[in-house]
Protein backbone atom coordinates (compact mmCIF):
# COMPACT_ATOMS: atom_id res chain seq x y z
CA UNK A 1 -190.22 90.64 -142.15
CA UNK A 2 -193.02 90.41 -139.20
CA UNK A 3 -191.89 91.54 -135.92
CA UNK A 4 -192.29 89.64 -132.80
CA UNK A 5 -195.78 88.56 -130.90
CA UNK A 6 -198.51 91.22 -130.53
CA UNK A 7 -199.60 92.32 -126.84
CA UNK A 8 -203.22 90.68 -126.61
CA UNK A 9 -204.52 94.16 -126.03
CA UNK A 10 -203.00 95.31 -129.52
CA UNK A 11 -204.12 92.02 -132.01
CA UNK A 12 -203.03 91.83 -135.22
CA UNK A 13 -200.55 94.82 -135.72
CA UNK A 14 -198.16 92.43 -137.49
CA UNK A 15 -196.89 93.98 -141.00
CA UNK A 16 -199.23 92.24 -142.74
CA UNK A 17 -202.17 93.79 -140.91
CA UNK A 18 -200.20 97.36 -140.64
CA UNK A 19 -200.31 97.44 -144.38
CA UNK A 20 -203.81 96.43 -144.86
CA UNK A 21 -204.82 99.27 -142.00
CA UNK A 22 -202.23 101.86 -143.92
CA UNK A 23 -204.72 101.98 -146.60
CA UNK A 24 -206.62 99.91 -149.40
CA UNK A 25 -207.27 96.34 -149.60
CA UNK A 26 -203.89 93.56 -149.08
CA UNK A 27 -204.07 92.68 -152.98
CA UNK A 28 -203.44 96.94 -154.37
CA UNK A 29 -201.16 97.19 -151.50
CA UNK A 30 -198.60 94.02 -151.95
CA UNK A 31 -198.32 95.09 -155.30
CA UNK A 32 -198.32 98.80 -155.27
CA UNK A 33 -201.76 98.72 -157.37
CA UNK A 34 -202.46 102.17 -156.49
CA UNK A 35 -199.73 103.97 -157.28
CA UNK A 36 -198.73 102.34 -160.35
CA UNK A 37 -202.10 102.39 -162.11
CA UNK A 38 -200.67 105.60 -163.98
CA UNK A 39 -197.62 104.07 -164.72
CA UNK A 40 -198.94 102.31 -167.70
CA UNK A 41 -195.69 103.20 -170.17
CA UNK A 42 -192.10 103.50 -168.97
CA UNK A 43 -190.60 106.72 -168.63
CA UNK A 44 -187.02 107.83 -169.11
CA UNK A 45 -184.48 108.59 -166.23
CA UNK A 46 -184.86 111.69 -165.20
CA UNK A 47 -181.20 111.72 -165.14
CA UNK A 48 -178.59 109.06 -166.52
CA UNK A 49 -177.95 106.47 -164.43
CA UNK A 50 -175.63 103.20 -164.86
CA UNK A 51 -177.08 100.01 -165.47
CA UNK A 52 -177.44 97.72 -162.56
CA UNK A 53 -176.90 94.52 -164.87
CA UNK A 54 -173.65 94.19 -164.70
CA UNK A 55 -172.03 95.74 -161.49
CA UNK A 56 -168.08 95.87 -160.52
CA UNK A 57 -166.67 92.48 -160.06
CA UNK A 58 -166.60 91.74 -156.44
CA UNK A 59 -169.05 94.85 -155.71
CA UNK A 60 -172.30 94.23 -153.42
CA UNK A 61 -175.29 95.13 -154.91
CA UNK A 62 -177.50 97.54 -153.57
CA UNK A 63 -181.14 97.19 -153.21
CA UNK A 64 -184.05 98.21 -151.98
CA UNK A 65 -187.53 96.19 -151.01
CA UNK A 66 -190.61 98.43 -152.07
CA UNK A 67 -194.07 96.97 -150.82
CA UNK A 68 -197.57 99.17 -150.14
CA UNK A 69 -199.11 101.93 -152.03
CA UNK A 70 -196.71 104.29 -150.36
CA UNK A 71 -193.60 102.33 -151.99
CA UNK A 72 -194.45 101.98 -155.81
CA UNK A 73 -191.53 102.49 -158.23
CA UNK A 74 -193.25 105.42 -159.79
CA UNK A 75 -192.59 108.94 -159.15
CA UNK A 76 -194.61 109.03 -156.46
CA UNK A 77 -193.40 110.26 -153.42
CA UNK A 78 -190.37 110.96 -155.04
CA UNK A 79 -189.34 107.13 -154.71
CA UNK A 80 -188.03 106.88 -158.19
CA UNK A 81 -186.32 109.76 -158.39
CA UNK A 82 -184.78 109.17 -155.37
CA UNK A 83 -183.75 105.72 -155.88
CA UNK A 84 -182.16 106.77 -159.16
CA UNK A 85 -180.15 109.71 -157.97
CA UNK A 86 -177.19 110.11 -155.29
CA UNK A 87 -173.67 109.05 -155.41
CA UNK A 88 -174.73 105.47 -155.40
CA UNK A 89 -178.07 104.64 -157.14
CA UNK A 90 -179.88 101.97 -156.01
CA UNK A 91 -178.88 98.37 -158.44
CA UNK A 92 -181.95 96.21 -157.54
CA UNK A 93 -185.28 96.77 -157.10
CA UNK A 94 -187.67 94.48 -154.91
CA UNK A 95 -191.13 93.93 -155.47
CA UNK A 96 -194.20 92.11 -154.22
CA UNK A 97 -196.44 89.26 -155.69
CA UNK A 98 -199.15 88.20 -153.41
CA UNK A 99 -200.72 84.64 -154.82
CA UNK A 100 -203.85 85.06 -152.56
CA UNK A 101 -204.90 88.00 -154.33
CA UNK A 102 -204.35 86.85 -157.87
CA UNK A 103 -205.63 83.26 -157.48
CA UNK A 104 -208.48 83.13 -155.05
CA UNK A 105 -210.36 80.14 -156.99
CA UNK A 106 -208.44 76.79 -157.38
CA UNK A 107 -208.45 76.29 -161.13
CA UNK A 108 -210.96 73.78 -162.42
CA UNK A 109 -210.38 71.69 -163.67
CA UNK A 110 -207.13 71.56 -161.95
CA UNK A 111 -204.38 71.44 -163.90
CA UNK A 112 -201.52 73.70 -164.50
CA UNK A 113 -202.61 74.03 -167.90
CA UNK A 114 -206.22 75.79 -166.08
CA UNK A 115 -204.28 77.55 -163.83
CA UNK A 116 -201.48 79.61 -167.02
CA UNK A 117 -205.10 80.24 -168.69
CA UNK A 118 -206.94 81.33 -165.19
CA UNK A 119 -203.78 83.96 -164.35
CA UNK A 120 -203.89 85.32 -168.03
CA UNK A 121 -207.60 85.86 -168.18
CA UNK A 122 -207.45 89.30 -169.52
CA UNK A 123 -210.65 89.34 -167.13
CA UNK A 124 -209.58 87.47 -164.38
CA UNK A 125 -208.88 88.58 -160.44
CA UNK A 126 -205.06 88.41 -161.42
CA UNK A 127 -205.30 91.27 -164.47
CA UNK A 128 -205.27 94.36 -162.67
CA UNK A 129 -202.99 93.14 -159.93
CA UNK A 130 -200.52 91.66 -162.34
CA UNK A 131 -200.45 94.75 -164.90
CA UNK A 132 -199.71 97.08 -162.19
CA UNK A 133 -196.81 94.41 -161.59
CA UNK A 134 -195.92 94.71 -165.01
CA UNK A 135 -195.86 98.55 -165.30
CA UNK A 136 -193.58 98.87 -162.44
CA UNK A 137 -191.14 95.86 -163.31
CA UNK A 138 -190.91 97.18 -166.83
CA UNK A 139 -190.72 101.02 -165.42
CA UNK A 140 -187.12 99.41 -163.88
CA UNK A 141 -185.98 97.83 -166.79
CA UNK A 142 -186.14 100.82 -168.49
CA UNK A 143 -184.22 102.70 -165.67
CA UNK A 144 -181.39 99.70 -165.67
CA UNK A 145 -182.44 98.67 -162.80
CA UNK A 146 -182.28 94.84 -161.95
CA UNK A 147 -185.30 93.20 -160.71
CA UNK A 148 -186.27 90.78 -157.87
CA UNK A 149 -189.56 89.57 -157.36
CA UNK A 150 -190.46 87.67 -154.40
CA UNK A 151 -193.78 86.32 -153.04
CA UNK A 152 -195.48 87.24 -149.97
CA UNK A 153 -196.39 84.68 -146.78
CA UNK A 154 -200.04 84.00 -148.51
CA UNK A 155 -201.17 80.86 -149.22
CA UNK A 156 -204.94 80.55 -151.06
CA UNK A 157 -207.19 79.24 -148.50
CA UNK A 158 -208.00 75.78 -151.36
CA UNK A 159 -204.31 74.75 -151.19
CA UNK A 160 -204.45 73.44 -147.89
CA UNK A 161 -207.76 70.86 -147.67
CA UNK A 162 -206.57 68.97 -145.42
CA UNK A 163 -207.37 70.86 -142.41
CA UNK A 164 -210.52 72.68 -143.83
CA UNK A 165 -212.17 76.15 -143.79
CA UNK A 166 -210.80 78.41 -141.23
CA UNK A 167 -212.69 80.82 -139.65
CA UNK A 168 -211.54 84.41 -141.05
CA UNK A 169 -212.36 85.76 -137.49
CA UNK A 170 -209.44 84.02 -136.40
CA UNK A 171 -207.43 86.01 -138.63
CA UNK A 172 -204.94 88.84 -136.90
CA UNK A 173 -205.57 91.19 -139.86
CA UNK A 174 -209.36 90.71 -138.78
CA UNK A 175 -208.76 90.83 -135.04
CA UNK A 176 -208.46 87.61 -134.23
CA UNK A 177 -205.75 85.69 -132.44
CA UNK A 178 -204.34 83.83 -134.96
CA UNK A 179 -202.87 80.62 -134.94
CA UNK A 180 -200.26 79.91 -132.35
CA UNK A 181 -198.47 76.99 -133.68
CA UNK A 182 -197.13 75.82 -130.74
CA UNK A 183 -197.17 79.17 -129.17
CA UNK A 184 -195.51 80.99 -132.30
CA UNK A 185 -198.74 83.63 -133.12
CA UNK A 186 -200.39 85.41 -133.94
CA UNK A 187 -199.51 83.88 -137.69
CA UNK A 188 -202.40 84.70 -140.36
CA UNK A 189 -204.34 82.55 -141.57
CA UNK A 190 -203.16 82.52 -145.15
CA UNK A 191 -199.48 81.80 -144.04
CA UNK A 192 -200.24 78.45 -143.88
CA UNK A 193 -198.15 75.98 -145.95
CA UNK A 194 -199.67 74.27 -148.78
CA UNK A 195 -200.68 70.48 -148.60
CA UNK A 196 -198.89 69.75 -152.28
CA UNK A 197 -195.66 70.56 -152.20
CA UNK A 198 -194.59 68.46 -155.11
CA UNK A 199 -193.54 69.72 -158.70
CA UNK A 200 -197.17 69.27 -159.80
CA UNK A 201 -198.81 71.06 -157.49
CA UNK A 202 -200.16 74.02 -157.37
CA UNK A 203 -197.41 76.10 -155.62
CA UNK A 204 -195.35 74.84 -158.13
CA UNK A 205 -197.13 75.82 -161.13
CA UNK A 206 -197.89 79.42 -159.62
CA UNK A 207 -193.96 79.80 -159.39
CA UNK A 208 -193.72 78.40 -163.20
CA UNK A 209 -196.03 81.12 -164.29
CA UNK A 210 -194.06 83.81 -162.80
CA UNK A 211 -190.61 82.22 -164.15
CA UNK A 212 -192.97 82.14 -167.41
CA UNK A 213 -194.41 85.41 -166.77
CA UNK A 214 -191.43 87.44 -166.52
CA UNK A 215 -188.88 85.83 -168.29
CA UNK A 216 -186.22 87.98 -170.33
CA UNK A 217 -187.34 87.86 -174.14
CA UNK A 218 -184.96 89.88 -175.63
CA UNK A 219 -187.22 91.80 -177.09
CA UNK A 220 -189.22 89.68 -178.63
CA UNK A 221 -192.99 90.49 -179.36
CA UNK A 222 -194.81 90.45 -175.94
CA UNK A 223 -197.55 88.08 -175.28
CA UNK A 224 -200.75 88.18 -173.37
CA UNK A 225 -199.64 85.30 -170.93
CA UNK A 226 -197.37 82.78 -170.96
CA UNK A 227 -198.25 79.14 -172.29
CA UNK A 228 -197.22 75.91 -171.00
CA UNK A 229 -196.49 75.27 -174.65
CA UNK A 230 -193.42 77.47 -174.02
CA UNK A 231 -194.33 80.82 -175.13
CA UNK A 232 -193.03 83.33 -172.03
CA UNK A 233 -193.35 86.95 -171.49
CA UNK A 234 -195.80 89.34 -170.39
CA UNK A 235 -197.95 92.31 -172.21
CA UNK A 236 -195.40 94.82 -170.89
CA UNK A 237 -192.84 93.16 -171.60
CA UNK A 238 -191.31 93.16 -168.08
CA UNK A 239 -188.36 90.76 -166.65
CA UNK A 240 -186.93 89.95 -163.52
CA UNK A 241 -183.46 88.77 -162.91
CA UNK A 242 -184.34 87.04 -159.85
CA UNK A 243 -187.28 84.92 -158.01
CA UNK A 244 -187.63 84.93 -154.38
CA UNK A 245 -190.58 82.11 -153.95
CA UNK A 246 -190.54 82.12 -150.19
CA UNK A 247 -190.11 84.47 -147.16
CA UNK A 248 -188.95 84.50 -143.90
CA UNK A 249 -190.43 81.14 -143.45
CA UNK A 250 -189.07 80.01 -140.13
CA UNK A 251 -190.58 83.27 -139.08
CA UNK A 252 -194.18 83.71 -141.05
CA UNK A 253 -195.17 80.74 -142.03
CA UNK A 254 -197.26 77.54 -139.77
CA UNK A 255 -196.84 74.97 -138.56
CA UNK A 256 -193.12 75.04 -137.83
CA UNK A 257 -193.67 71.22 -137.60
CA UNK A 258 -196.22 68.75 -139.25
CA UNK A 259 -195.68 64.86 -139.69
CA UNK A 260 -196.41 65.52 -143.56
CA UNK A 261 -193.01 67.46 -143.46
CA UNK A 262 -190.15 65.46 -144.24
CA UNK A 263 -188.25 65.19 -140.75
CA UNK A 264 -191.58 66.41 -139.26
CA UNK A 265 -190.08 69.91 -139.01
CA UNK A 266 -190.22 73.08 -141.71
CA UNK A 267 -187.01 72.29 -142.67
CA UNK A 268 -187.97 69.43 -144.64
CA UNK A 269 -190.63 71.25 -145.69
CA UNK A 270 -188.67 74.48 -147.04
CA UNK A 271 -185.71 71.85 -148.44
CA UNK A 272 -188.85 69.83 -150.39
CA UNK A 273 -189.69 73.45 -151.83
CA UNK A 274 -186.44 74.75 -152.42
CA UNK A 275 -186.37 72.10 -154.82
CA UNK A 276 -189.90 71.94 -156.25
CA UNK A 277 -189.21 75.40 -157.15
CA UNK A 278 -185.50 75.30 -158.53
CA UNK A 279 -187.17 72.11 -160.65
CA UNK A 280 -190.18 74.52 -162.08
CA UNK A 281 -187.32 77.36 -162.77
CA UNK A 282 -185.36 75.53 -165.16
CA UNK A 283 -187.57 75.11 -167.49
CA UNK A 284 -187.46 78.70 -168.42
CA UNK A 285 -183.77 79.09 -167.32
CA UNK A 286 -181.98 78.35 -170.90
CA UNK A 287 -178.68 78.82 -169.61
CA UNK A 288 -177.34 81.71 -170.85
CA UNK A 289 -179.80 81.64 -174.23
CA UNK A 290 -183.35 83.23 -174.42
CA UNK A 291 -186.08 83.68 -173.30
CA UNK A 292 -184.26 82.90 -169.95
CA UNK A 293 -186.37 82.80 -166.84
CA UNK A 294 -185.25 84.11 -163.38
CA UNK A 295 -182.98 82.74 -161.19
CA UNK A 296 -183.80 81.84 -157.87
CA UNK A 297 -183.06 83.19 -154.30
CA UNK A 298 -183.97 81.24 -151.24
CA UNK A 299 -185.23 80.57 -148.19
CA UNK A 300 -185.34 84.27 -147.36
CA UNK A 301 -184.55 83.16 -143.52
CA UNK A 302 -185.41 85.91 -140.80
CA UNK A 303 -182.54 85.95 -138.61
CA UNK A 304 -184.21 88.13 -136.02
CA UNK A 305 -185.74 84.37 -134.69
CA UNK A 306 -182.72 83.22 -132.22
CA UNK A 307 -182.43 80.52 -129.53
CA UNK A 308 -184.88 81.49 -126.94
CA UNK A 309 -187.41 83.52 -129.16
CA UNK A 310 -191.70 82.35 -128.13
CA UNK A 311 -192.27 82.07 -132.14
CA UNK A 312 -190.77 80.55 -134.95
CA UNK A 313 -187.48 78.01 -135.76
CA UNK A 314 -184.00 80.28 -134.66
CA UNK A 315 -182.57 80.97 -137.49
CA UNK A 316 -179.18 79.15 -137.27
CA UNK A 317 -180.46 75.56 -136.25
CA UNK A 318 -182.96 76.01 -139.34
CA UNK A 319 -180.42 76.92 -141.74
CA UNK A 320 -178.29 74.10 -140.80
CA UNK A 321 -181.21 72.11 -141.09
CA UNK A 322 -182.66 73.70 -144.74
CA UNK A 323 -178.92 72.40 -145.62
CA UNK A 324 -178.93 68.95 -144.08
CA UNK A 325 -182.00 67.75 -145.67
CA UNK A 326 -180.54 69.54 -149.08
CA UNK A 327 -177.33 67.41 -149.01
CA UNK A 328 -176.46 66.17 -152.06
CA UNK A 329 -178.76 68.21 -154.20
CA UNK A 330 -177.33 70.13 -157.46
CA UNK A 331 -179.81 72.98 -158.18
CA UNK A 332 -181.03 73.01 -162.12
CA UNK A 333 -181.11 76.26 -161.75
CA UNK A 334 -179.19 79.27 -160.23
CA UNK A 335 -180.00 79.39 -157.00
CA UNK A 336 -178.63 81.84 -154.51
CA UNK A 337 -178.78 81.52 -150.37
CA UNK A 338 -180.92 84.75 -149.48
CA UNK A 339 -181.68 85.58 -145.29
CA UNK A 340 -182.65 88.96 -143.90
CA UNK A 341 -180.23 91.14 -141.55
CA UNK A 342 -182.60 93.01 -139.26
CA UNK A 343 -180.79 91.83 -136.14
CA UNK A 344 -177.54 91.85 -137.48
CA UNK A 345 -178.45 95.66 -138.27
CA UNK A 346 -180.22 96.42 -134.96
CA UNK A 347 -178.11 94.62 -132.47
CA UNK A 348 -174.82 94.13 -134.27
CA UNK A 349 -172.36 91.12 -133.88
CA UNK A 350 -173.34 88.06 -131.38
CA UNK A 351 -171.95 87.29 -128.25
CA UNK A 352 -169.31 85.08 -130.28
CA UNK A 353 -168.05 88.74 -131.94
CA UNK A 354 -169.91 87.43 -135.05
CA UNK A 355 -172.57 88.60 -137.40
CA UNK A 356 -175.03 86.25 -138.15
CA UNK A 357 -173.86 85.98 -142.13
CA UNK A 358 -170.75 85.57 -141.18
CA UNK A 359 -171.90 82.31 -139.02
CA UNK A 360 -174.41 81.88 -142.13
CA UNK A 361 -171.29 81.67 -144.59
CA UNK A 362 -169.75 78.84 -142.61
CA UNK A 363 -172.94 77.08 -142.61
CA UNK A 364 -172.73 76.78 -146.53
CA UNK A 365 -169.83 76.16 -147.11
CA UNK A 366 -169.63 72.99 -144.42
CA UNK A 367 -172.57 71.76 -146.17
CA UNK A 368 -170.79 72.01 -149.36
CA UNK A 369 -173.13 74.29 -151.00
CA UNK A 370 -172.33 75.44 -154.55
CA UNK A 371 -172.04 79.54 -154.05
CA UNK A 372 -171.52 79.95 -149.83
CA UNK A 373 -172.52 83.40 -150.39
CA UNK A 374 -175.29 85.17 -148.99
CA UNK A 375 -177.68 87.55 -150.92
CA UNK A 376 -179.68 89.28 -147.94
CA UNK A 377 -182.81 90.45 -150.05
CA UNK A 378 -184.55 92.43 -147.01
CA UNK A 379 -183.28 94.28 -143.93
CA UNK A 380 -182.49 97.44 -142.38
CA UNK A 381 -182.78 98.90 -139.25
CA UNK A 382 -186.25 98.51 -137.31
CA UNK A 383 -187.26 101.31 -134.88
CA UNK A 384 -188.96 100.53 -131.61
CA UNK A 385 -192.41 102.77 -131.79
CA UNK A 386 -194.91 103.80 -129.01
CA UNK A 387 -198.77 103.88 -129.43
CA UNK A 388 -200.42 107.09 -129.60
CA UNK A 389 -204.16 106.41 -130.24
CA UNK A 390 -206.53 103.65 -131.89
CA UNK A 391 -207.03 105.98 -134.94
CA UNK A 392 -205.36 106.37 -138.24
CA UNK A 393 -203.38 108.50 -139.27
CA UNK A 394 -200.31 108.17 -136.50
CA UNK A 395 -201.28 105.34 -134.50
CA UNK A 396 -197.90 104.96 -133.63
CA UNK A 397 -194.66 107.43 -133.25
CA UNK A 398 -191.21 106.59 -133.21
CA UNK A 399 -189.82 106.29 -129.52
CA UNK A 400 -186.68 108.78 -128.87
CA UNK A 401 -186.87 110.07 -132.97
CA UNK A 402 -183.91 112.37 -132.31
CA UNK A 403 -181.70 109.47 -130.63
CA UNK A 404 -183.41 106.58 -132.71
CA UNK A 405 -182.87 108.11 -136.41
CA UNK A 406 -179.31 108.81 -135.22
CA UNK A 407 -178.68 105.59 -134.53
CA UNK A 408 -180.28 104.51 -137.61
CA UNK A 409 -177.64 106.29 -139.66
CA UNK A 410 -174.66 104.56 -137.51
CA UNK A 411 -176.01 100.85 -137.56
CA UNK A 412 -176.94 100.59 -141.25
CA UNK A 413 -173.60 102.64 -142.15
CA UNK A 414 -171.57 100.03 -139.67
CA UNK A 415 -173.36 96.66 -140.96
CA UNK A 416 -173.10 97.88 -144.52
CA UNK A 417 -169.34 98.18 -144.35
CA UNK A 418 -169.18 95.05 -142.15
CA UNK A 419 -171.49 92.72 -144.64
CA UNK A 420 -169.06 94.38 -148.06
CA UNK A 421 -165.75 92.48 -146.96
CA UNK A 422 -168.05 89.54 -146.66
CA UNK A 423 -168.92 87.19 -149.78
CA UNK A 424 -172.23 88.83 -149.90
CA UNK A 425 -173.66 89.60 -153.03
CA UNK A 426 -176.60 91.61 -152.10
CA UNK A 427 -177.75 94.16 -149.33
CA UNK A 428 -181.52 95.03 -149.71
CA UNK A 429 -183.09 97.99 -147.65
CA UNK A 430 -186.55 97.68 -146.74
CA UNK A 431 -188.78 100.23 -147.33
CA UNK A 432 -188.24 104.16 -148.65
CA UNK A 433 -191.61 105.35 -146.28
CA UNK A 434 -193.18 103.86 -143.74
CA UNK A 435 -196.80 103.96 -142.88
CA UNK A 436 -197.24 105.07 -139.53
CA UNK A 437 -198.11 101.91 -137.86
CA UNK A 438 -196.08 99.13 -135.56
CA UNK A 439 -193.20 97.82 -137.88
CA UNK A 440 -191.25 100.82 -139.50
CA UNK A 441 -187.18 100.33 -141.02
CA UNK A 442 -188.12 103.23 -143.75
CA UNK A 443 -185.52 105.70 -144.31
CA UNK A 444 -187.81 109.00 -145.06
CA UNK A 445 -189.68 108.50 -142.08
CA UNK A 446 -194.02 107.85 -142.23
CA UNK A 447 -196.17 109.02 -144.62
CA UNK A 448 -198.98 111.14 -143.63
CA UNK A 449 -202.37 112.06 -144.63
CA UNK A 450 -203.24 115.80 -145.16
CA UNK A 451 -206.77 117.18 -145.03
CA UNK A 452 -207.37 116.70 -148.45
CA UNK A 453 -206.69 113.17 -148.61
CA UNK A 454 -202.91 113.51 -150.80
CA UNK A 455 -200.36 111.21 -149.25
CA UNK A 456 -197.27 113.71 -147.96
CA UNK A 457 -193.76 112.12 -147.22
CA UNK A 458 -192.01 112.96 -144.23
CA UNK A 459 -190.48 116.17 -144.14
CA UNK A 460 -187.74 116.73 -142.86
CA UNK A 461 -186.80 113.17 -143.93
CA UNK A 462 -184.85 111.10 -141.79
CA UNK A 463 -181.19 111.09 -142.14
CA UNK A 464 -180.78 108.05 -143.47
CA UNK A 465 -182.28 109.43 -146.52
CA UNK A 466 -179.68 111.04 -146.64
CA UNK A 467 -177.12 108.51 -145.84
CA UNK A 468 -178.51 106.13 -147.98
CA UNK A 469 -178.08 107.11 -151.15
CA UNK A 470 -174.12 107.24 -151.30
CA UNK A 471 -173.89 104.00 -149.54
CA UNK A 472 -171.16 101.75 -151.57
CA UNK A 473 -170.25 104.83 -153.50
């Protein structure tokens, strides 16, 4: 999720740039790099736990979204542990792929082929990203735990020629103001959509070779990459249940409208990559057989952009329209409705008495779409912070702590029960720790930095720490 436009006297304080300015470079952080780098062999529990594979029929899952080096599932921080414990352990852990920082070059020649043997390169930039992937995917398969992967709003630079270099000083994350889209920015300059959006393109055979990557073997003998040839799996031998190949598009991603896009709008561009993607999936899907590749979970919509907003497509006119262009289409391939609940959490029911899934529900099932259930694979409840300084640590503090973690506790107790009698299958909670920067939804509170350099969580921790954990119990 990015929050909304950045003052011009504050550029660039979107997540994206919080987490590169909360400590190493984007590619360790998306993927939790640093703090998985130990975590090279799974460990047990440290207490039993129930699997998340196969919860109570009817029962929402429970989730939770872990992105930066502050958020690894690892014992670090106590993140693990505390994920695993309580009266309700967490069912579904959400990670981070960043395609930017694990496929910088265009493969040449280019091919899909190039591009299996250029992200399996035992020495290529993807190795070290990837097997820190892989030690904390298969860290959570050995916990129980399922798994959903989902790629971050970065785009390599080479898979949009048509409009040429941009300058990186343009960039937020560097300063710059970004590109407005039609007065939507700042939006990085990464997040911009791909020229090929067909099932031989590239974006389509970077979502293959995850569905490859991290398909569920059975056990069979790991492999060093997957093949197009058809041989799947991963050196850790690490699955995920589900694939989450876009996010918050109508909020992160430019231009909101192109004449390339079908319609001229990003809903015929999403729709066109909905199914590129659920096309590329089934090929490692296999029905209910092995190896059986991930199912899918899209568009990821951020309902925090509503009629009015400066930036981005409202959320309700582009999931209407996501479904319009869609009409007609039968998925080869599981494929689940997912959106984000941040203002449903923060401001509660509409005007019309109505949360925004609720409204979401009725969208899918007047368009006739196969499961009109909603899967909300990131939310939670964002706090409004003040600026305290230019520096790092603590550039920013929660406004009102007391009142704001308070309220914290009430929202995200009040939209879980509320979203539980709905047919929603999932309810994902962003973050464990925040870095102390703009965007914060954590439920410990913001990691600090103590003189020695060690990484301390927040103590006391907030009480939704608290809270959290017997959620659904």
């Amino acid at each position: 999720m990015r929050s909304g436009p950045v003052p011009p006297s504050e550029p660039g304080l979107t997540r994206r740039a919080a987490l590169a300015r909360a400590g190493a470079g984007a590619a360790l952080l998306l993927t939790g790099a640093a703090g998985a780098r130990a975590a090279t062999t799974p460990t047990a529990a440290t207490a039993p736990v129930p699997p998340a594979a196969a919860p109570a029929a009817g029962r929402m899952l429970k989730g939770i979204s872990l992105i930066g080096a502050i958020n690894t599932y690892s014992d670090a921080l106590d993140v693990r542990p505390y994920l695993l414990s309580g009266a309700r352990p967490v069912d579904v852990v959400g990670l981070w792929a960043n395609w930017t920082s694990v496929q910088p070059v265009a493969p040449s020649p280019f091919t899909e082929a190039q591009t299996y043997l250029d992200l399996s390169d035992p020495a290529g930039a993807a190795a070290p990203v990837l097997a820190a992937l892989d030690a904390q995917i298969a860290q959570a398969n050995a916990d129980g735990r399922s798994v959903l992967l989902t790629l971050y709003q970065s785009f390599p630079d080479w898979t949009h020629p048509s409009i040429g270099p941009l300058d990186p000083a343009d960039d937020p994350t560097a300063g710059g103001t970004g590109r407005p889209d039609l007065g939507q920015g700042p939006l990085a300059n990464d997040a911009r959509i791909p020229d090929d959006r067909s099932t031989t393109g590239p974006w389509a055979w970077f979502v293959a070779y995850l569905c490859a990557r991290y398909a569920r073997t059975g056990g069979a003998p790991p492999t060093a990459g997957p093949g197009r040839g058809g041989s799947v799996g991963n050196p850790s031998g690490a699955h995920v249940d589900w694939l989450a190949p876009m996010n918050e598009p109508n909020l992160t991603w430019w231009p909101q409208a192109d004449p390339s896009f079908p319609g001229g709008t990003i809903e015929g561009a999403v729709a066109t990559l909905m199914q590129t993607a659920a096309t590329v999936a089934a090929r490692y899907r296999n029905g209910d057989a092995l190896p059986q590749g991930p199912a899918l979970l899209m568009p990821g919509t951020a309902d925090v952009v509503s009629t009015g907003s400066t930036h981005g497509t409202p959320w309700q006119p582009f999931t209407a329209g996501v479904l319009s262009a869609l009409a007609g289409w039968t998925p080869a391939t599981p494929v689940g409705w997912s959106q984000h609940n941040y203002a449903d959490v923060k401001h509660g029911v509409q005007a019309s008495g109505r949360w925004r899934v609720e409204d979401t529900v009725d969208l899918l099932s007047a368009h006739a779409w196969p499961d009109p259930a909603v899967w909300l694979t990131e939310g939670g409840y964002e706090f409004t912070v003040r600026r305290v300084g230019s520096g790092i640590p603590q550039p920013y503090l929660v406004a009102h702590p007391a009142a704001a973690t308070a309220e914290q506790v009430r929202l995200l107790a009040a939209n879980w029960a509320a979203m539980a009698r709905l047919p929603v299958r999932l309810w994902t909670q962003y973050q464990v720790n925040d870095a102390d920067v703009r965007f914060q939804s954590g439920l410990r509170g913001p990691v600090t930095i103590d003189p020695a350099g060690a990484q301390v969580p927040h103590d006391p921790p907030y009480p939704a720490y608290a809270l959290w954990s017997g959620l659904g119990a």
